[in-house]
N, C-alpha and C. Protein backbone atom coordinates (compact mmCIF):
# COMPACT_ATOMS: atom_id res chain seq x y z
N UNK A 1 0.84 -1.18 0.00
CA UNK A 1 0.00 0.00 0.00
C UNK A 1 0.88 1.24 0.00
N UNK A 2 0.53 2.33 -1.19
CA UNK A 2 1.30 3.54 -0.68
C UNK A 2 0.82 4.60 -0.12
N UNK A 3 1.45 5.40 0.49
CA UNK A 3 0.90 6.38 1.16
C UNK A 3 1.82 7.53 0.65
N UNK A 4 1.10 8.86 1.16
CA UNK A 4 1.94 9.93 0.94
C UNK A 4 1.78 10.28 2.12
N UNK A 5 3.54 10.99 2.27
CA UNK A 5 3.79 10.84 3.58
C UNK A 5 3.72 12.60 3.89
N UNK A 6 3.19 12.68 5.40
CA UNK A 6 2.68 14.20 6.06
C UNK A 6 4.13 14.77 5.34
N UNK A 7 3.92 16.45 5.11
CA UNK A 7 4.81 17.20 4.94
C UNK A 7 5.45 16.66 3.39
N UNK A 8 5.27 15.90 2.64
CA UNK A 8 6.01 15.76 1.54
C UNK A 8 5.34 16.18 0.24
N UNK A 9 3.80 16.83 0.62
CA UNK A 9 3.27 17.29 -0.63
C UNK A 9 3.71 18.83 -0.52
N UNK A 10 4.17 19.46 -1.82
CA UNK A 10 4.52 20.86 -2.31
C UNK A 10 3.18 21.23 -3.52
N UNK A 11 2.58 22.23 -2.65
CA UNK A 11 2.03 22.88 -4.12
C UNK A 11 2.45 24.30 -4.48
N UNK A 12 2.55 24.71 -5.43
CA UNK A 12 2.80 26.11 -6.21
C UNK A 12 2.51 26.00 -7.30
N UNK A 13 1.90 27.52 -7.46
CA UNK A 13 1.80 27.84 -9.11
C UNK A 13 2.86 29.58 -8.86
N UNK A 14 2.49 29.59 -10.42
CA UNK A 14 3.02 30.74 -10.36
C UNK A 14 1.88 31.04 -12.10
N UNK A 15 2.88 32.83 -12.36
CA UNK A 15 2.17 32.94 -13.96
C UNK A 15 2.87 32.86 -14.75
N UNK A 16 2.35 32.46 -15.58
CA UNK A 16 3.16 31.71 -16.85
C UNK A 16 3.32 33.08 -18.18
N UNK A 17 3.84 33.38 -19.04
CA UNK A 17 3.99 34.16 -20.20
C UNK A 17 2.60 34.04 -20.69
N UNK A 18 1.83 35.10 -21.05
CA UNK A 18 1.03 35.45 -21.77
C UNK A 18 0.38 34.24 -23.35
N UNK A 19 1.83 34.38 -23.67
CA UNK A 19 1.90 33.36 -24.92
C UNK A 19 1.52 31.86 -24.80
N UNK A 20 2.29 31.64 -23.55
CA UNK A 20 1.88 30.21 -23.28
C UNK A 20 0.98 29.96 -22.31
N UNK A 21 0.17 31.08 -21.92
CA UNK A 21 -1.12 30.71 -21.38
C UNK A 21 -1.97 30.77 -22.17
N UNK A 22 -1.94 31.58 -23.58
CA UNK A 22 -3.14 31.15 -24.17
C UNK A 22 -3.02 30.05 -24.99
N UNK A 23 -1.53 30.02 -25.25
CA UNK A 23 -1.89 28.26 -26.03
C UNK A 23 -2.21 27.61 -25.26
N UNK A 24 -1.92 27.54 -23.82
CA UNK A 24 -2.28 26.29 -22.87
C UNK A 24 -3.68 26.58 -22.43
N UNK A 25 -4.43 27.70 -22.65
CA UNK A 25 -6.04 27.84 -22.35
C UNK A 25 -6.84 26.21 -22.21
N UNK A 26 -6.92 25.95 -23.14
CA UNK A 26 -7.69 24.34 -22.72
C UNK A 26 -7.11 23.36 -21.85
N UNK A 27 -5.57 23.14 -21.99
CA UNK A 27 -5.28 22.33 -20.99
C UNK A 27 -5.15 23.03 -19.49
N UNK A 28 -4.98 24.29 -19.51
CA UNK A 28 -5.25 24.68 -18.05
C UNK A 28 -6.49 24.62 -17.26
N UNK A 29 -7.66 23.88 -17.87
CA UNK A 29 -8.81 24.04 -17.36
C UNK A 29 -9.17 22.50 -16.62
N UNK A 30 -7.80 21.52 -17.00
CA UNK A 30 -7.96 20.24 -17.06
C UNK A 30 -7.12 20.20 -15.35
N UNK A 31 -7.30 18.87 -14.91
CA UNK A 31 -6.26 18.91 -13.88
C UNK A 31 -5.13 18.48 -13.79
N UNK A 32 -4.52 18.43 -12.95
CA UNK A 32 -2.78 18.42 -12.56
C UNK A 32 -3.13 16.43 -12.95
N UNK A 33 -1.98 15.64 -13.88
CA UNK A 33 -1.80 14.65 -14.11
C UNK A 33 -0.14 14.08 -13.67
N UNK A 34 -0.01 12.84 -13.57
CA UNK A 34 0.89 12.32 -13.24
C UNK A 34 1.93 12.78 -14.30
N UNK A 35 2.88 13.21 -14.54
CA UNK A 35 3.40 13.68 -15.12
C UNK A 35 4.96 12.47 -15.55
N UNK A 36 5.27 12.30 -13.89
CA UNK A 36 6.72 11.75 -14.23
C UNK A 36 6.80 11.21 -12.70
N UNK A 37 7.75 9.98 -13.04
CA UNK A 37 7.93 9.74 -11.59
C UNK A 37 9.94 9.70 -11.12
N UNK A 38 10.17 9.85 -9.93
CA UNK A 38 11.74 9.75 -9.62
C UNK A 38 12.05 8.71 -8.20
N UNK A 39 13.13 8.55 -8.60
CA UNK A 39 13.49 7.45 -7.45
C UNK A 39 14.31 8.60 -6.56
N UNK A 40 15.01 9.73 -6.83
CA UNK A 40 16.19 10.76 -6.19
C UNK A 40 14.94 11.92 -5.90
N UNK A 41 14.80 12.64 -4.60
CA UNK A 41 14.32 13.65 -4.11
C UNK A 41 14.67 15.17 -4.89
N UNK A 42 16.26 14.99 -5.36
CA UNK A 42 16.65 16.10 -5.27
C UNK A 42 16.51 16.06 -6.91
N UNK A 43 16.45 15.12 -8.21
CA UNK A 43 15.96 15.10 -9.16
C UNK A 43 14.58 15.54 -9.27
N UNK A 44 13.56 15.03 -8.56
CA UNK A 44 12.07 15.70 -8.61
C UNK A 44 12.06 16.63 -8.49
N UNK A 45 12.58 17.27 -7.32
CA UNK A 45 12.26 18.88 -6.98
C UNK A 45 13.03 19.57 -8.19
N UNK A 46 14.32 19.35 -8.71
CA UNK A 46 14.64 20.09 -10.11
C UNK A 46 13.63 20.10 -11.17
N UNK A 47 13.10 18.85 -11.59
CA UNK A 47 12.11 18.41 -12.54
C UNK A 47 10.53 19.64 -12.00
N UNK A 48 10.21 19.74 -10.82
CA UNK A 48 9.67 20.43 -10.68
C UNK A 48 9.65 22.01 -10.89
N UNK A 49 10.89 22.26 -10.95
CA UNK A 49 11.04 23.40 -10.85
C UNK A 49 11.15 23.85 -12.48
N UNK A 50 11.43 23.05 -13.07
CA UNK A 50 10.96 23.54 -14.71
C UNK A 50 9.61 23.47 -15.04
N UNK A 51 8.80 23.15 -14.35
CA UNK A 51 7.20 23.30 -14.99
C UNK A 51 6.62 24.31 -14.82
N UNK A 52 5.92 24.67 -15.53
CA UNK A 52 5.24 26.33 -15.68
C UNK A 52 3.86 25.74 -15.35
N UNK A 53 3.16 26.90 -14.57
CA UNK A 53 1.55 26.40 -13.90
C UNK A 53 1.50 25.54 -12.62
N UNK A 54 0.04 24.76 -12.48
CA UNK A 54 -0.09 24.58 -10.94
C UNK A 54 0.53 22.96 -10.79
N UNK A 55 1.54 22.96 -10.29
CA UNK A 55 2.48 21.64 -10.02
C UNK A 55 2.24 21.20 -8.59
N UNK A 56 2.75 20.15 -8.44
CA UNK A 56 2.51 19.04 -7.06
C UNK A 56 3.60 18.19 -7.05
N UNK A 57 4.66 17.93 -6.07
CA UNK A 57 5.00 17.07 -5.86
C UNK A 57 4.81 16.15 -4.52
N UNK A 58 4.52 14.60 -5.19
CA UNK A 58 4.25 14.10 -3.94
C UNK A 58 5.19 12.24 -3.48
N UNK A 59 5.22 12.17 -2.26
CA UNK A 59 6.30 11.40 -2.50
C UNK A 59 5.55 9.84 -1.69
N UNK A 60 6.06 8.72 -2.11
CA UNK A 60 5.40 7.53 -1.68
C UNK A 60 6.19 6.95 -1.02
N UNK A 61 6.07 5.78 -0.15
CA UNK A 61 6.93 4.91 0.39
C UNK A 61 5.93 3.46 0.37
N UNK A 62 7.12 2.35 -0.20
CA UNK A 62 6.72 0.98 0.24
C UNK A 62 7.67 0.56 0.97
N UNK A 63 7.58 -0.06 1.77
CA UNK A 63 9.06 -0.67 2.27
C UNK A 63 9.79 -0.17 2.93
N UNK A 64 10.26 -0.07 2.21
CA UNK A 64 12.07 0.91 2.13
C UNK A 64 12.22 1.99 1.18
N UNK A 65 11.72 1.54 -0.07
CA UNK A 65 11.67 2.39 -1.47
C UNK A 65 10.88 3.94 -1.33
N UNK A 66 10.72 4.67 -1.45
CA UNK A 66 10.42 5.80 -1.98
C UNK A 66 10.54 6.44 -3.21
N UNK A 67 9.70 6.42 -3.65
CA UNK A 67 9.27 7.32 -4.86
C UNK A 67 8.82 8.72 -5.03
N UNK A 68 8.83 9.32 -5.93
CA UNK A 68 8.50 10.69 -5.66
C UNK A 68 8.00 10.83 -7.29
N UNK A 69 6.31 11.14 -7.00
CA UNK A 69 5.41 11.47 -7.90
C UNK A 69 5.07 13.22 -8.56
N UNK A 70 5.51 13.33 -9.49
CA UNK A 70 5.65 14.82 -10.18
C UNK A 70 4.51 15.07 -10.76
N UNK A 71 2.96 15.63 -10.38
CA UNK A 71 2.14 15.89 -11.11
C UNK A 71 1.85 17.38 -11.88
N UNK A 72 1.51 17.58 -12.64
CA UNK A 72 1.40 19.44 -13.20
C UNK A 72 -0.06 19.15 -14.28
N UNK A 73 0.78 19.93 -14.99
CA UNK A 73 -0.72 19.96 -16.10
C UNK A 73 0.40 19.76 -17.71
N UNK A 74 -0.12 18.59 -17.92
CA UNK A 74 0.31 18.28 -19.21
C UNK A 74 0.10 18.91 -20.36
N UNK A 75 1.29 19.40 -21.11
CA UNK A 75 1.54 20.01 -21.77
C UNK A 75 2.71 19.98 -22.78
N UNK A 76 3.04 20.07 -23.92
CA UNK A 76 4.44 19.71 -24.76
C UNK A 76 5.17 20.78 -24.22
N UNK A 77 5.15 22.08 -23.57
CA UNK A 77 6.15 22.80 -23.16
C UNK A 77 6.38 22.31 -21.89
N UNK A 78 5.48 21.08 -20.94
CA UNK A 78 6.03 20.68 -19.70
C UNK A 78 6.69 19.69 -19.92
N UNK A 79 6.23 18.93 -20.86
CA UNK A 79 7.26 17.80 -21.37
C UNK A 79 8.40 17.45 -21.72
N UNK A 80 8.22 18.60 -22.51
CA UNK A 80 9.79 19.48 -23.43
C UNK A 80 10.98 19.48 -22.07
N UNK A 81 10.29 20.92 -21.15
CA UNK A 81 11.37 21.23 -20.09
C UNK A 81 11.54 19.73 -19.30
N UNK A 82 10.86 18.99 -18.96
CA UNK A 82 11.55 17.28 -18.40
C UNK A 82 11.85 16.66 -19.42
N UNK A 83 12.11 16.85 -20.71
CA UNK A 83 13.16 15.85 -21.65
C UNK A 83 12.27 15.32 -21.79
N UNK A 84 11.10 15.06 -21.98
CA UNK A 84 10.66 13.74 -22.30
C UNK A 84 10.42 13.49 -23.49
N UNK A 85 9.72 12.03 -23.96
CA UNK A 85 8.96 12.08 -25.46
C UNK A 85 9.97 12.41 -26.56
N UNK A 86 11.31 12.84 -26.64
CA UNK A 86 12.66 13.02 -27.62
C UNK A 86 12.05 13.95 -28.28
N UNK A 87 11.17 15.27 -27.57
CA UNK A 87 10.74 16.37 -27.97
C UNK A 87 12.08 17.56 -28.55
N UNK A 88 13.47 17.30 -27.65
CA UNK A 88 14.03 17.83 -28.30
C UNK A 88 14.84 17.76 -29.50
N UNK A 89 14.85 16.19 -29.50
CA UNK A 89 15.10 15.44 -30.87
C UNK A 89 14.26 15.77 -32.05
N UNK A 90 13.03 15.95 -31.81
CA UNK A 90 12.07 16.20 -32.68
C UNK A 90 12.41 17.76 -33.56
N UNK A 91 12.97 18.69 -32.00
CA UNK A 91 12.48 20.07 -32.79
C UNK A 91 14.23 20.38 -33.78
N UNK A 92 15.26 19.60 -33.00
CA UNK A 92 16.14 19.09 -34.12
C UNK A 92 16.26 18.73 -35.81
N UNK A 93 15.27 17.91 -35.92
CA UNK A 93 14.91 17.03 -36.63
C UNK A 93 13.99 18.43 -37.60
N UNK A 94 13.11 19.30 -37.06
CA UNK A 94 12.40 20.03 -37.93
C UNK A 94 12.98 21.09 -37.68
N UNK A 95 14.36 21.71 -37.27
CA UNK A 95 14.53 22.52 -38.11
C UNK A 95 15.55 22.33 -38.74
N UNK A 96 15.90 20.73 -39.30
CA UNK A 96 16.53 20.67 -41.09
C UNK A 96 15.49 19.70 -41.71
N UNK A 97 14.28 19.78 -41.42
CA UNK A 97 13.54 18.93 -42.54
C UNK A 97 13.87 18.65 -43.62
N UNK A 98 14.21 20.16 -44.87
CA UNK A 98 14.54 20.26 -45.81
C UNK A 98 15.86 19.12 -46.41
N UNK A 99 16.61 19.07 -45.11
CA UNK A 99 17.49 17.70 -45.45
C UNK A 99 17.72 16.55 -45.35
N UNK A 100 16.20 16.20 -44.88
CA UNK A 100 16.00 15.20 -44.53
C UNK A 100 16.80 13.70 -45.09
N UNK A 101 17.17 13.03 -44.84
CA UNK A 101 17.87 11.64 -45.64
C UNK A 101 16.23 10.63 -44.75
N UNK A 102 15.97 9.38 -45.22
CA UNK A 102 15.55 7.99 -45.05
C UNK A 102 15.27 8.18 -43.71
N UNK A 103 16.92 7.95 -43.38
CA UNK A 103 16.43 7.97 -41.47
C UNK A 103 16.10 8.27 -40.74
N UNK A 104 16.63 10.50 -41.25
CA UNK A 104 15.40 11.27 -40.23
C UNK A 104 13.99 10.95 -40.78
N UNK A 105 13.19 10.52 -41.93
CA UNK A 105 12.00 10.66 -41.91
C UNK A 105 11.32 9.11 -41.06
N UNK A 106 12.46 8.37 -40.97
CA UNK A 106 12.04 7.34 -39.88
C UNK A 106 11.72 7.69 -38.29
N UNK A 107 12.73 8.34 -38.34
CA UNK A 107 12.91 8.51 -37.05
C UNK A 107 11.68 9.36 -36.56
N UNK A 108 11.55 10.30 -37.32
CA UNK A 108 10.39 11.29 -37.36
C UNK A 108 9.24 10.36 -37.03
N UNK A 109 8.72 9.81 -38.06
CA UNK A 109 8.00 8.65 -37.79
C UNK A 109 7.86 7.92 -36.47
N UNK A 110 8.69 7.88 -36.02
CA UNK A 110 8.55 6.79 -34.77
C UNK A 110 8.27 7.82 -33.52
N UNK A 111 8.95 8.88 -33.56
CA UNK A 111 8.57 9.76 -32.49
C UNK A 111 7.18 10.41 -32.90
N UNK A 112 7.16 10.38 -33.74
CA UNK A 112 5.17 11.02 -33.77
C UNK A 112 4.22 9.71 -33.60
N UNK A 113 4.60 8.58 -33.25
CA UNK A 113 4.12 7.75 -33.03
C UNK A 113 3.94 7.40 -31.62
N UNK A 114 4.87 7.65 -30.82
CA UNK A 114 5.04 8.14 -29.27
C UNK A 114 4.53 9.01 -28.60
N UNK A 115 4.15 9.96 -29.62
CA UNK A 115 3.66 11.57 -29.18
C UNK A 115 1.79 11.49 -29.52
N UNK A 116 1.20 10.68 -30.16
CA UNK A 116 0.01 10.60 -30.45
C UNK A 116 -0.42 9.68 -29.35
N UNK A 117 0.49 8.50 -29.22
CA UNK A 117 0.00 8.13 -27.47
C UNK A 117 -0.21 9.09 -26.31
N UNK A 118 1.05 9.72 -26.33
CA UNK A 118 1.31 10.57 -25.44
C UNK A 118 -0.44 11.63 -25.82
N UNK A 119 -0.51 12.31 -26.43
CA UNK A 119 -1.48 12.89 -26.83
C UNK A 119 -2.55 12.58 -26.41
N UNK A 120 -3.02 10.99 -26.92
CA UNK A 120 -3.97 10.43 -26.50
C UNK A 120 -4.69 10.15 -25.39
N UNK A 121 -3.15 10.03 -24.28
CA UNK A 121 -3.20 9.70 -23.08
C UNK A 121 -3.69 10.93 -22.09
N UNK A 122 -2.99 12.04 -22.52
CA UNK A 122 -3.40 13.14 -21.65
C UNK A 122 -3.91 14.08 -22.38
N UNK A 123 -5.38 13.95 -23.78
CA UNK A 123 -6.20 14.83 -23.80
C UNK A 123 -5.30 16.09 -24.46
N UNK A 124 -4.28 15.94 -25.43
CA UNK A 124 -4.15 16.94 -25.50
C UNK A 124 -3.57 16.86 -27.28
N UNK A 125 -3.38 17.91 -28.20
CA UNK A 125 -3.47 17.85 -29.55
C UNK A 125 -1.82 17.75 -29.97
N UNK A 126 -1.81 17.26 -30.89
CA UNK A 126 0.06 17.59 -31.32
C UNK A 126 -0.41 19.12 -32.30
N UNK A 127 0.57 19.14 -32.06
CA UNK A 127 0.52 20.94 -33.74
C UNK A 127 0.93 20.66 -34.51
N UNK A 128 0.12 20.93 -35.88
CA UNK A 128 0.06 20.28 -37.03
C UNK A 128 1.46 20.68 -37.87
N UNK A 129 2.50 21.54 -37.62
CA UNK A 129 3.80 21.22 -37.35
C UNK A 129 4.28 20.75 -37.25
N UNK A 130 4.22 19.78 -36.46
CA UNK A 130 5.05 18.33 -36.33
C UNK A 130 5.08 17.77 -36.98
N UNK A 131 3.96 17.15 -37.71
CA UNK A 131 3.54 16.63 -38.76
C UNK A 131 4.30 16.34 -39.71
């Protein structure tokens, strides 16, 4: 059974840029999702500290083990800032489209294939950019 343990939940928001609150208008109306999880304390709270909007970190124990659960509001700019999804591979990748060889359009391929789960999973659209 896990529990979250007294004193280990953090909430904060703060305001985000103009720009990326109105692209994020729909997903800010949604709630804070599991975002990412860490086995190191001092990794989460960094990971936290790159997310823009209303974040949570909360931490579990079985055992011995502890975990530490990173929730916010899903988003490709929250994703982006935790590395995830090879979002920065991606924005690599499009800005030399034009030179593309075989492999980047594979590769391309396989990460928009990751990202439509991802999408799927947390309610939210890719930009037809990517594409």
């Amino acid at each position: 059974m896990h529990a979250v343990l007294p004193g280990q939940i953090l909430r904060c928001s703060f305001f985000v840029s103009q720009a990326e609150s109105t692209a994020h208008s729909k997903v800010s109306q949604t709630t804070m999702k599991l975002l990412n999880t860490y086995d190191n304390r001092d990794e989460a709270e960094a990971a936290a500290d790159k997310l823009t909007g209303e974040k949570r970190l909360a931490s579990e124990r079985d055992a011995t083990v502890v975990i530490y659960n990173l929730f916010g509001i899903p988003s490709w700019g929250n994703f982006h800032r935790l590395e995830m999804y090879n979002l920065g591979e991606l924005k690599s990748l499009l800005d030399r489209r034009d030179g593309w060889q075989p492999a980047d359009q594979a590769r391309h391929a396989e990460i928009l294939a990751t990202l439509k789960t991802v999408a799927k999973n947390y309610s939210i659209e890719i930009p037809a950019h990517w594409a």
